[in-house]
C-alpha atoms as a PDB file:
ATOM      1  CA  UNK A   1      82.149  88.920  32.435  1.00  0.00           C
ATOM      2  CA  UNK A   2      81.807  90.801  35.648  1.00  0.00           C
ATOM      3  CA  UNK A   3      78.338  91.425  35.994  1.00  0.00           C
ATOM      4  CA  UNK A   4      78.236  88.584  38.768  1.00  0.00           C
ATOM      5  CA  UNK A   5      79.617  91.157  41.075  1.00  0.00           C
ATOM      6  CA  UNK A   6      76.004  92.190  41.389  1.00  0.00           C
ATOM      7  CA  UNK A   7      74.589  89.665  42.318  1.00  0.00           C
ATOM      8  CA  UNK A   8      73.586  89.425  45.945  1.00  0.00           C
ATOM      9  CA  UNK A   9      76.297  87.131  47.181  1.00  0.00           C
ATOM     10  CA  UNK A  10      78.866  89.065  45.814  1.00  0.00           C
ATOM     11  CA  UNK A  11      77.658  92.349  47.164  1.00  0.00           C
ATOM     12  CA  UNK A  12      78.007  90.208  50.695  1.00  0.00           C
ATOM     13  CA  UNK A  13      81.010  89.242  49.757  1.00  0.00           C
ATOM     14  CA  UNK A  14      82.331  93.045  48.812  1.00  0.00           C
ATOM     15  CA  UNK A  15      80.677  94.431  51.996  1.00  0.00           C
ATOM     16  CA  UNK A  16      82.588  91.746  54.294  1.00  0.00           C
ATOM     17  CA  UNK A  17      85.643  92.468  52.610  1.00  0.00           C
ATOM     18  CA  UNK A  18      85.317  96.079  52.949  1.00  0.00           C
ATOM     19  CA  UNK A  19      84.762  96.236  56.719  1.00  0.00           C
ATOM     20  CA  UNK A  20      87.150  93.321  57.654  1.00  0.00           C
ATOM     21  CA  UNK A  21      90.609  94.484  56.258  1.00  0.00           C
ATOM     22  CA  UNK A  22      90.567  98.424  57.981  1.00  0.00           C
ATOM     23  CA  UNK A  23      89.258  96.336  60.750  1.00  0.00           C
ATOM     24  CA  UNK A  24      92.511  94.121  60.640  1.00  0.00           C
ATOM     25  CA  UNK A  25      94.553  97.382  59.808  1.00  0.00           C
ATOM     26  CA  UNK A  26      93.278  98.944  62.703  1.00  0.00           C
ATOM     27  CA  UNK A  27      93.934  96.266  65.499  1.00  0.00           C
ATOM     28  CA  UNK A  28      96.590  95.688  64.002  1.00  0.00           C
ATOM     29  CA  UNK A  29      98.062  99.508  64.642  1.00  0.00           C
ATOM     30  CA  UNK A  30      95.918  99.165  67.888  1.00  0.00           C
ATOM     31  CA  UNK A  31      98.450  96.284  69.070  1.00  0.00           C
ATOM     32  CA  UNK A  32     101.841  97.590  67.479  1.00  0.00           C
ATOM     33  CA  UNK A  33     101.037 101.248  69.311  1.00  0.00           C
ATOM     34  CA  UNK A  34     101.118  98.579  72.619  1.00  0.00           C
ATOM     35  CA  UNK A  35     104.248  97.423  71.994  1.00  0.00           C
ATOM     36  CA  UNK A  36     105.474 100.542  71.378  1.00  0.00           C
ATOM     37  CA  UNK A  37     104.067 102.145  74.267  1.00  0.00           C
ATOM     38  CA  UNK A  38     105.782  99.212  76.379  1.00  0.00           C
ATOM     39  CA  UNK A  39     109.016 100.047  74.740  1.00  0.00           C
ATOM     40  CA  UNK A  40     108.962 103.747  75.488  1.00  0.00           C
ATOM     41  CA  UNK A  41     108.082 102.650  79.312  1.00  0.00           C
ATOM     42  CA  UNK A  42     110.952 100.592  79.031  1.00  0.00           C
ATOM     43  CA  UNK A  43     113.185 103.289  78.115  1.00  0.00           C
ATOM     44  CA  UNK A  44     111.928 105.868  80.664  1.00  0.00           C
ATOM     45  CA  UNK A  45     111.836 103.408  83.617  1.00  0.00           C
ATOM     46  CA  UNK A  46     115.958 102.357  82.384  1.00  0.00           C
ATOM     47  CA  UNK A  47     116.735 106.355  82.064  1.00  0.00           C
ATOM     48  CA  UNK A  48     114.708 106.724  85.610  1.00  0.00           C
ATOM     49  CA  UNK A  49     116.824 103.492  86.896  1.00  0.00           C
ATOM     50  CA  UNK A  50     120.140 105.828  86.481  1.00  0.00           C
ATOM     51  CA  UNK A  51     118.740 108.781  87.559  1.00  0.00           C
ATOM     52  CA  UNK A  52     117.577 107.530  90.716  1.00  0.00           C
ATOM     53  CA  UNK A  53     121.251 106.482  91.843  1.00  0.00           C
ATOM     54  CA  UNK A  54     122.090 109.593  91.589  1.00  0.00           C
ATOM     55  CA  UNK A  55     119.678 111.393  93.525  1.00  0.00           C
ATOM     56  CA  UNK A  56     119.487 112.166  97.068  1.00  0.00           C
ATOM     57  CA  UNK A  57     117.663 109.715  99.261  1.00  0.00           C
ATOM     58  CA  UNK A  58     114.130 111.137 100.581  1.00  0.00           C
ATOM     59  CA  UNK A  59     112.219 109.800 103.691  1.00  0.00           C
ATOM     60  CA  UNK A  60     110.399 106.853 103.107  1.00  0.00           C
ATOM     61  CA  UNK A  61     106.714 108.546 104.294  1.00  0.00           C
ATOM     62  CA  UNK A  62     106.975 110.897 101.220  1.00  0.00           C
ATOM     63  CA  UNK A  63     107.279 108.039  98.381  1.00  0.00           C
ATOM     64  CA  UNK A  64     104.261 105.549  99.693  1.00  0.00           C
ATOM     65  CA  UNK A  65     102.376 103.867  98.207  1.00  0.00           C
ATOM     66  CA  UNK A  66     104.601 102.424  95.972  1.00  0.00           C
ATOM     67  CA  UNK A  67     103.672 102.886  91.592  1.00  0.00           C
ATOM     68  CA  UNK A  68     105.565 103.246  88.541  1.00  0.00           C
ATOM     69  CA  UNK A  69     106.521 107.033  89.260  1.00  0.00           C
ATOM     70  CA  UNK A  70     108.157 105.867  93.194  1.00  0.00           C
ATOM     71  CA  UNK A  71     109.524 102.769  92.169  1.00  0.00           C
ATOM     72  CA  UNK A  72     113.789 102.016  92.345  1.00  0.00           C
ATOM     73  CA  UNK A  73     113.617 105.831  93.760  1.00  0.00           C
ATOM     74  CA  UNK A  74     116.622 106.115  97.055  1.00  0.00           C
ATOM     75  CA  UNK A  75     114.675 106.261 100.338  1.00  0.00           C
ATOM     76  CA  UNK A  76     115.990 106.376 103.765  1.00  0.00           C
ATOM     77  CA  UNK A  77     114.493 104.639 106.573  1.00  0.00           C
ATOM     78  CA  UNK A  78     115.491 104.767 110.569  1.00  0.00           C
ATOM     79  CA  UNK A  79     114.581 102.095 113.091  1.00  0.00           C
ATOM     80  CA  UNK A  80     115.693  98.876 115.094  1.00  0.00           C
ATOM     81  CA  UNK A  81     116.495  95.491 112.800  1.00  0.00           C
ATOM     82  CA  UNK A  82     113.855  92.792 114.223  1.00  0.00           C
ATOM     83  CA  UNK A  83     112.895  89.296 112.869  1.00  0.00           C
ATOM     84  CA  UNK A  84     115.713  87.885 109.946  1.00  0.00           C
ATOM     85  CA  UNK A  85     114.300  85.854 106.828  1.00  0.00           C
ATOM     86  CA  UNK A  86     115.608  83.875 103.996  1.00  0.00           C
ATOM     87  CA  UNK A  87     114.144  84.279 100.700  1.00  0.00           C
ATOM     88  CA  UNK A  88     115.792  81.064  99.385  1.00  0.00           C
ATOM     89  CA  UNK A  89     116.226  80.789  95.044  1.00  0.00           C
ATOM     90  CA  UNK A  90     117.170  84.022  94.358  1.00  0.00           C
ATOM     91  CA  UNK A  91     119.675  84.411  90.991  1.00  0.00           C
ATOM     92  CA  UNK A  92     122.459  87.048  90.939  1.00  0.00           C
ATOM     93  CA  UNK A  93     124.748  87.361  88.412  1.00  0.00           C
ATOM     94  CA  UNK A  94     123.956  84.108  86.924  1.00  0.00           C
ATOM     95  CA  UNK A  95     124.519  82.277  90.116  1.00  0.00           C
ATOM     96  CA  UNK A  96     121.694  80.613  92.587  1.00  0.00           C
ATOM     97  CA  UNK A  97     121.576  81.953  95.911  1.00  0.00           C
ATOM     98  CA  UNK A  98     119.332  83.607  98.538  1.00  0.00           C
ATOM     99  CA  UNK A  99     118.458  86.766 100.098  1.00  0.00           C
ATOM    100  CA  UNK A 100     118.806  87.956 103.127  1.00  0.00           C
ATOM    101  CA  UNK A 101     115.857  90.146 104.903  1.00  0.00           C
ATOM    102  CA  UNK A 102     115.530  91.562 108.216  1.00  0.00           C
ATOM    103  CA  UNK A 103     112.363  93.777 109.101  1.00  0.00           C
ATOM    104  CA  UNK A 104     113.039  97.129 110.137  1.00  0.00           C
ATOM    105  CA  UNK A 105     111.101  98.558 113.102  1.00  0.00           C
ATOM    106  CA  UNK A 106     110.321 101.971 112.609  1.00  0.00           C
ATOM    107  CA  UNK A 107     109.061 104.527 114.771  1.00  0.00           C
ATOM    108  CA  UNK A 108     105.492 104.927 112.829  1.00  0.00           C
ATOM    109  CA  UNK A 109     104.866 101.404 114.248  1.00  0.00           C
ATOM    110  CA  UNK A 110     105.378  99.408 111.165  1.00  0.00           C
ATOM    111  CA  UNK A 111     107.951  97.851 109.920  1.00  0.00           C
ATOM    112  CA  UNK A 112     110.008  97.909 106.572  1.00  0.00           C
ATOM    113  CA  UNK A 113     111.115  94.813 104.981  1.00  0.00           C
ATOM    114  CA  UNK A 114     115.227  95.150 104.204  1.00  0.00           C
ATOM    115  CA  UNK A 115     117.054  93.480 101.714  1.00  0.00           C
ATOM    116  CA  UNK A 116     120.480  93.523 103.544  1.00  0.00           C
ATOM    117  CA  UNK A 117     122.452  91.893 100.862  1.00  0.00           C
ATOM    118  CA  UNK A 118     122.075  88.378  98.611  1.00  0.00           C
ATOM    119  CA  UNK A 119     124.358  85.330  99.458  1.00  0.00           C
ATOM    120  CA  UNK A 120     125.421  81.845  96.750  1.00  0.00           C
ATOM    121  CA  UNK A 121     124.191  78.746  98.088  1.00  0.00           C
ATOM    122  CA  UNK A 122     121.427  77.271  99.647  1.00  0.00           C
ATOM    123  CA  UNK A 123     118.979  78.937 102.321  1.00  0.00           C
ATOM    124  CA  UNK A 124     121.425  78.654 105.472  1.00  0.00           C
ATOM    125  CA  UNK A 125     120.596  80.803 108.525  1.00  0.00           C
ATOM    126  CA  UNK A 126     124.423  80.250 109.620  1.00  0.00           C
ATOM    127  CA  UNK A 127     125.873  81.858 106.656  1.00  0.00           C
ATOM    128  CA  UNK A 128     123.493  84.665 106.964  1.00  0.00           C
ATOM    129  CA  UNK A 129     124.883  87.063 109.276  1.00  0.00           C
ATOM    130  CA  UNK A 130     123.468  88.840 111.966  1.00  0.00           C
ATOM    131  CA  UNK A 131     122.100  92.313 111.384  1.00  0.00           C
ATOM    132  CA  UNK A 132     123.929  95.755 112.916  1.00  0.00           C
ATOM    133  CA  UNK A 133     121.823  95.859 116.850  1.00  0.00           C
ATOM    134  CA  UNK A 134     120.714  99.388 118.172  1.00  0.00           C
ATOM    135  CA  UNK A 135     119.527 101.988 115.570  1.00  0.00           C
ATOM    136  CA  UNK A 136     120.171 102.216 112.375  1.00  0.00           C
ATOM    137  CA  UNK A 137     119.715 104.204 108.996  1.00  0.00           C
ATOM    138  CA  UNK A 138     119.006 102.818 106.112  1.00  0.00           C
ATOM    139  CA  UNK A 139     119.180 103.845 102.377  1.00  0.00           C
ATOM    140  CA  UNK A 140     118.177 102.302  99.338  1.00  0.00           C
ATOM    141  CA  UNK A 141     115.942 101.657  96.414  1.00  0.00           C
ATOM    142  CA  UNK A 142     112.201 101.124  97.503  1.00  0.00           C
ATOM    143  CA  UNK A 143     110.253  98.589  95.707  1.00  0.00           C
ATOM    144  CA  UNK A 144     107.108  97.237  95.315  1.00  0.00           C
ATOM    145  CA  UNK A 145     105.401  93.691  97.275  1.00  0.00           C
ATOM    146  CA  UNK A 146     106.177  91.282  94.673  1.00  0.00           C
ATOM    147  CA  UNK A 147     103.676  88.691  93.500  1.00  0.00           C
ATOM    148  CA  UNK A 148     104.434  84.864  93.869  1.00  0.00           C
ATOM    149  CA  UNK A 149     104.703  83.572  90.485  1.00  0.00           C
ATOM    150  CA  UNK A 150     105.418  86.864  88.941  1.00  0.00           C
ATOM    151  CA  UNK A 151     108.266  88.267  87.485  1.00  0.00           C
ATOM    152  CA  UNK A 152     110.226  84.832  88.388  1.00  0.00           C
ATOM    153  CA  UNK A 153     109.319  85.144  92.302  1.00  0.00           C
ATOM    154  CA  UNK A 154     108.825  81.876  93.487  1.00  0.00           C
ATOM    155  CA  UNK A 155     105.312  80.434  94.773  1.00  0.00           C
ATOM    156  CA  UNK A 156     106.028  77.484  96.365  1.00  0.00           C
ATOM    157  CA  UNK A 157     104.664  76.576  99.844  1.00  0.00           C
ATOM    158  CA  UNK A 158     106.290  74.582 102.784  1.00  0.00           C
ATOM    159  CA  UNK A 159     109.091  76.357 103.075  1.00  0.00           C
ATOM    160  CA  UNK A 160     110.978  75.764 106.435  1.00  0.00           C
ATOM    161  CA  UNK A 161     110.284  78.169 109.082  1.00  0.00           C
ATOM    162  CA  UNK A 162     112.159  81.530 108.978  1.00  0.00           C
ATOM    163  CA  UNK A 163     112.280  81.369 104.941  1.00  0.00           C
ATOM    164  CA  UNK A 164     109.694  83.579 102.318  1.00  0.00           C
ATOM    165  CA  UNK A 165     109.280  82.869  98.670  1.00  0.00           C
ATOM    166  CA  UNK A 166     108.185  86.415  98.136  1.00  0.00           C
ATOM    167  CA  UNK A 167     108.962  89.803  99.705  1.00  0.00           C
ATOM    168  CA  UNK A 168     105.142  90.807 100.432  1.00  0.00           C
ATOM    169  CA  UNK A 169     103.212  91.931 102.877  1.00  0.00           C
ATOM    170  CA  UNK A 170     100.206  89.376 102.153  1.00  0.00           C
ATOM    171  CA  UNK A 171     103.832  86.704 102.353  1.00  0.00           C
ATOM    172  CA  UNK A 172     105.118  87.941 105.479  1.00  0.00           C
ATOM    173  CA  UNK A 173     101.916  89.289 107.440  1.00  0.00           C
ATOM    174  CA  UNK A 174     101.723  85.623 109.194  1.00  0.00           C
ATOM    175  CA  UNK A 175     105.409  85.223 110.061  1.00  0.00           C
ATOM    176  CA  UNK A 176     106.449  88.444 111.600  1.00  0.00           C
ATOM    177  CA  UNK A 177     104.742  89.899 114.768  1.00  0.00           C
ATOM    178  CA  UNK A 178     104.692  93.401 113.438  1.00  0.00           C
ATOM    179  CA  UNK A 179     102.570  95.432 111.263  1.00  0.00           C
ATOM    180  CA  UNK A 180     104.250  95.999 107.810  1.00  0.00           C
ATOM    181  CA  UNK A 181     104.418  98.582 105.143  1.00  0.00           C
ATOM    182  CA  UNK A 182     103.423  97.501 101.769  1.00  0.00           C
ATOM    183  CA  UNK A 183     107.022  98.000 100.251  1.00  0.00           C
ATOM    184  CA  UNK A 184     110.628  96.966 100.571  1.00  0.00           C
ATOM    185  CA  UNK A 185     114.129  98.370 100.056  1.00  0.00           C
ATOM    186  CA  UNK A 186     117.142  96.816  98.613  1.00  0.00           C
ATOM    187  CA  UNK A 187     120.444  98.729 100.293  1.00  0.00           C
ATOM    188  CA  UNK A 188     122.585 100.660  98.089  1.00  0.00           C
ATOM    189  CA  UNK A 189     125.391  98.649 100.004  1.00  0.00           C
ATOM    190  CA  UNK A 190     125.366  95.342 100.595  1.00  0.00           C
ATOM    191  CA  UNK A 191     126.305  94.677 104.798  1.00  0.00           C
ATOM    192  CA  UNK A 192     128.627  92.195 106.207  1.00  0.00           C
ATOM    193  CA  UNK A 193     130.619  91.098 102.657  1.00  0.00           C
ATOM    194  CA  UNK A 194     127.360  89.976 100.888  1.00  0.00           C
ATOM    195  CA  UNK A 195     126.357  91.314  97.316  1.00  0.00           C
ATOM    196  CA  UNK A 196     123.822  94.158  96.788  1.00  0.00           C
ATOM    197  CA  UNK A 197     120.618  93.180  95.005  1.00  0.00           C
ATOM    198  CA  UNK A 198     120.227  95.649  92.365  1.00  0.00           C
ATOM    199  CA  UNK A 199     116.297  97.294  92.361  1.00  0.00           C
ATOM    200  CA  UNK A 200     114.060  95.692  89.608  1.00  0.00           C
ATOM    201  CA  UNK A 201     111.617  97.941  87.130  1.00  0.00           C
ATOM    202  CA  UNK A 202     107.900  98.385  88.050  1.00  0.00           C
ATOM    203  CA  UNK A 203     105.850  95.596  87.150  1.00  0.00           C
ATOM    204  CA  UNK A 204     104.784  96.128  82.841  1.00  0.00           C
ATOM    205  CA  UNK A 205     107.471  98.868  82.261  1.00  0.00           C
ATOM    206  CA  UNK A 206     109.371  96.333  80.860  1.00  0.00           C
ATOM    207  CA  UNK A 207     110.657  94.365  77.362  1.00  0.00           C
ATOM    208  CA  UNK A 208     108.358  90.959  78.554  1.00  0.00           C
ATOM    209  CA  UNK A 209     106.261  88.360  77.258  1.00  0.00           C
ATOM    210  CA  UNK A 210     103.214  90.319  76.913  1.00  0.00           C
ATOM    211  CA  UNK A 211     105.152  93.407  75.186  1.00  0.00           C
ATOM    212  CA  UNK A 212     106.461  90.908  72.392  1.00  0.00           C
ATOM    213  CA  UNK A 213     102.620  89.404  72.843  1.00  0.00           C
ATOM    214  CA  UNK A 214     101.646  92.519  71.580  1.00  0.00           C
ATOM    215  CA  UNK A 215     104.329  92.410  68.818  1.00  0.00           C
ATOM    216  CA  UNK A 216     103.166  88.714  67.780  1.00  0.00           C
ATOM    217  CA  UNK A 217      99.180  90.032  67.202  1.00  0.00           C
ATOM    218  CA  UNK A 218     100.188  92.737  65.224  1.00  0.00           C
ATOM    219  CA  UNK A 219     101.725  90.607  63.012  1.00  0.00           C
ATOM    220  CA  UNK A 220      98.558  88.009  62.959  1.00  0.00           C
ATOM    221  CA  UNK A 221      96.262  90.886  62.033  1.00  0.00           C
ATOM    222  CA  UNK A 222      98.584  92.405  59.504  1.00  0.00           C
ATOM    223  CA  UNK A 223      98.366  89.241  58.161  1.00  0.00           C
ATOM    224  CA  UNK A 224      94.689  88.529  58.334  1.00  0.00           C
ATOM    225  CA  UNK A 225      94.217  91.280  55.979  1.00  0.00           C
ATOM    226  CA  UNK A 226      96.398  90.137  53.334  1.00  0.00           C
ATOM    227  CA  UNK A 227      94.494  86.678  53.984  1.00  0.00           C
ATOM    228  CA  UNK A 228      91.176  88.414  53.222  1.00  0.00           C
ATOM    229  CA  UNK A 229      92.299  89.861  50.056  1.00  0.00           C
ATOM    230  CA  UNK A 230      93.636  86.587  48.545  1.00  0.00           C
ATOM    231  CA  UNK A 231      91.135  85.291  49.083  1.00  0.00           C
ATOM    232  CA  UNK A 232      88.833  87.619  47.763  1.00  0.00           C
ATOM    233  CA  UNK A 233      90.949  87.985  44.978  1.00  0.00           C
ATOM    234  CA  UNK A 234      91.151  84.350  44.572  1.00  0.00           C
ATOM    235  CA  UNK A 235      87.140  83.936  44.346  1.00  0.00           C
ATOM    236  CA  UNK A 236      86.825  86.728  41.619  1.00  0.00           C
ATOM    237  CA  UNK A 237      89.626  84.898  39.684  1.00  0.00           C
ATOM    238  CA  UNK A 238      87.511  81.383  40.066  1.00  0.00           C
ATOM    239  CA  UNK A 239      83.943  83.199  39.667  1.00  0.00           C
ATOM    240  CA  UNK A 240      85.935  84.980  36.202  1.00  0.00           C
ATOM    241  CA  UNK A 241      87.096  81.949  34.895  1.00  0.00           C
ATOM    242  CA  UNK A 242      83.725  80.063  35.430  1.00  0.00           C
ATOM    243  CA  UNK A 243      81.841  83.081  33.815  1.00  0.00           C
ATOM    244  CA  UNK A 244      84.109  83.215  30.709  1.00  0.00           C
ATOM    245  CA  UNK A 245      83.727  79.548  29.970  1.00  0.00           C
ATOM    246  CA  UNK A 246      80.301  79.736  30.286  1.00  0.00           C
ATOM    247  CA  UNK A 247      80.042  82.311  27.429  1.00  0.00           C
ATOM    248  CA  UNK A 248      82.543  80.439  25.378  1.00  0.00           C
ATOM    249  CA  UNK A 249      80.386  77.176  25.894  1.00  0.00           C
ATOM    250  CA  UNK A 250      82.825  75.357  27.820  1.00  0.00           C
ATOM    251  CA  UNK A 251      80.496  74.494  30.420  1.00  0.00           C
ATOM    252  CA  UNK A 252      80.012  70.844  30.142  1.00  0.00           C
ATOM    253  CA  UNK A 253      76.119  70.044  30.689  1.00  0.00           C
ATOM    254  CA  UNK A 254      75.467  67.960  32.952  1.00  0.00           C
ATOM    255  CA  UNK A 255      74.505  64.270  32.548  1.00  0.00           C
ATOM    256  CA  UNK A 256      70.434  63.167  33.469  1.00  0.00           C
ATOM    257  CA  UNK A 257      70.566  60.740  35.726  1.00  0.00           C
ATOM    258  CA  UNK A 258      68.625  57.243  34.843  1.00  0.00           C
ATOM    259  CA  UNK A 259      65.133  56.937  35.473  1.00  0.00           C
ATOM    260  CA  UNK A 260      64.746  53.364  37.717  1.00  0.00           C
ATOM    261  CA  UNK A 261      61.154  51.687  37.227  1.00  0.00           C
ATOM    262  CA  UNK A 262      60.757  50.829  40.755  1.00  0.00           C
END
């Protein structure tokens, strides 16, 4: 009954089978070992989160350029505050607000972008008070230039003068007259009765859309391989069934069709 398995289109049949489900398996693994890689990062970078409030703060020089392994670390910075800036639609604690950031003029020549503290409301320059004058030290989490449209950071254009959708230094290169260091730092304390912004995880250390991405195809090619054997199952079963009734006679022959004298 199952001597059709030997017939060429069933050995293609067998062969496709046989490569295309550990084929399945194996992206399948491929994309659930992602997921669980992302995970793992996810737990390190939370454990590193709490860590690094505990540490001691180290000079800013000696934790450029910014990756996964300097990120949310405590840095100290010294300098004089310069130009203030608004980064308007910023979310704390489920509330809408802004932040306030005033470049920090350091004695390399550069300066370092400062999140002094976040505000509720809209974008006002009045509410925003004025930062500390003469020099200062700073201390806080260092982070790296966001990316407008990343990570929620806003990319929207014509903003009024003296506000930034993103804390860059490709954002803020053509509204400050001062060369800029490609990081920021959140203060550990927020000044002048605003609320500290807490420092974010590295960009892909964390739980997002592409980790459960990752999640979603390993389900898809789990399931492609089941798909492959039903169906070769389901073939056999039909090519079986046709086989048997042919041997038992069942077949019914098929009709001539009429000869037309034309």
């Amino acid at each position: 009954m199952y001597r059709f398995l030997l017939t060429p289109r069933w050995w293609g049949i067998n062969v496709f089978v046989l490569l295309a489900i550990p084929f399945c398996i194996f992206m399948g693994s491929w994309q659930l070992s992602r997921f669980e890689g992302r995970v793992q990062e996810h737990r390190s970078a939370t454990e590193q989160a709490a860590s690094d409030k505990q540490e001691a703060a180290r000079p800013l020089a000696s934790m450029l350029p910014v990756d996964k392994a300097t990120s949310g670390r405590r840095v100290t910075a010294s300098g004089h505050y310069g130009t203030q800036l608004l980064v308007p639609d910023r979310r704390l604690d489920g509330k809408n607000g802004f932040y306030v950031l005033t470049l920090l003029r350091t004695g390399s020549g550069k300066a370092l972008p400062v999140v002094r503290g976040w505000l509720p409301g809209k974008a006002d320059p009045a509410k925003a008070p004025a930062p500390p004058s003469g020099e200062v030290t700073v201390t806080g989490a260092l982070q790296a230039s966001e990316t407008p449209g990343d990570n929620g950071v806003s990319a929207a254009g014509g903003l009024p003068a003296g506000q930034t959708a993103a804390i860059s230094s490709a954002s803020l290169v053509n509204l400050v007259p001062y060369k800029l260091y490609d990081a920021w730092v959140t203060l550990d304390k927020a000044d002048a009765g605003m609320k500290a912004v807490p420092a974010t995880a590295p960009d892909g250390t964390g739980l997002d859309l592409k980790a459960f991405q990752n999640l979603g195809y390993t389900g898809e090619w789990f399931v492609f391989a089941g798909f492959v054997v039903f169906m070769w199952f389901r073939l056999l079963r039909r090519e079986a069934e046709a086989a048997r009734d042919a041997a038992l006679g069942l077949v019914p022959e098929e009709t001539p069709e009429p000869v037309t004298s034309s």
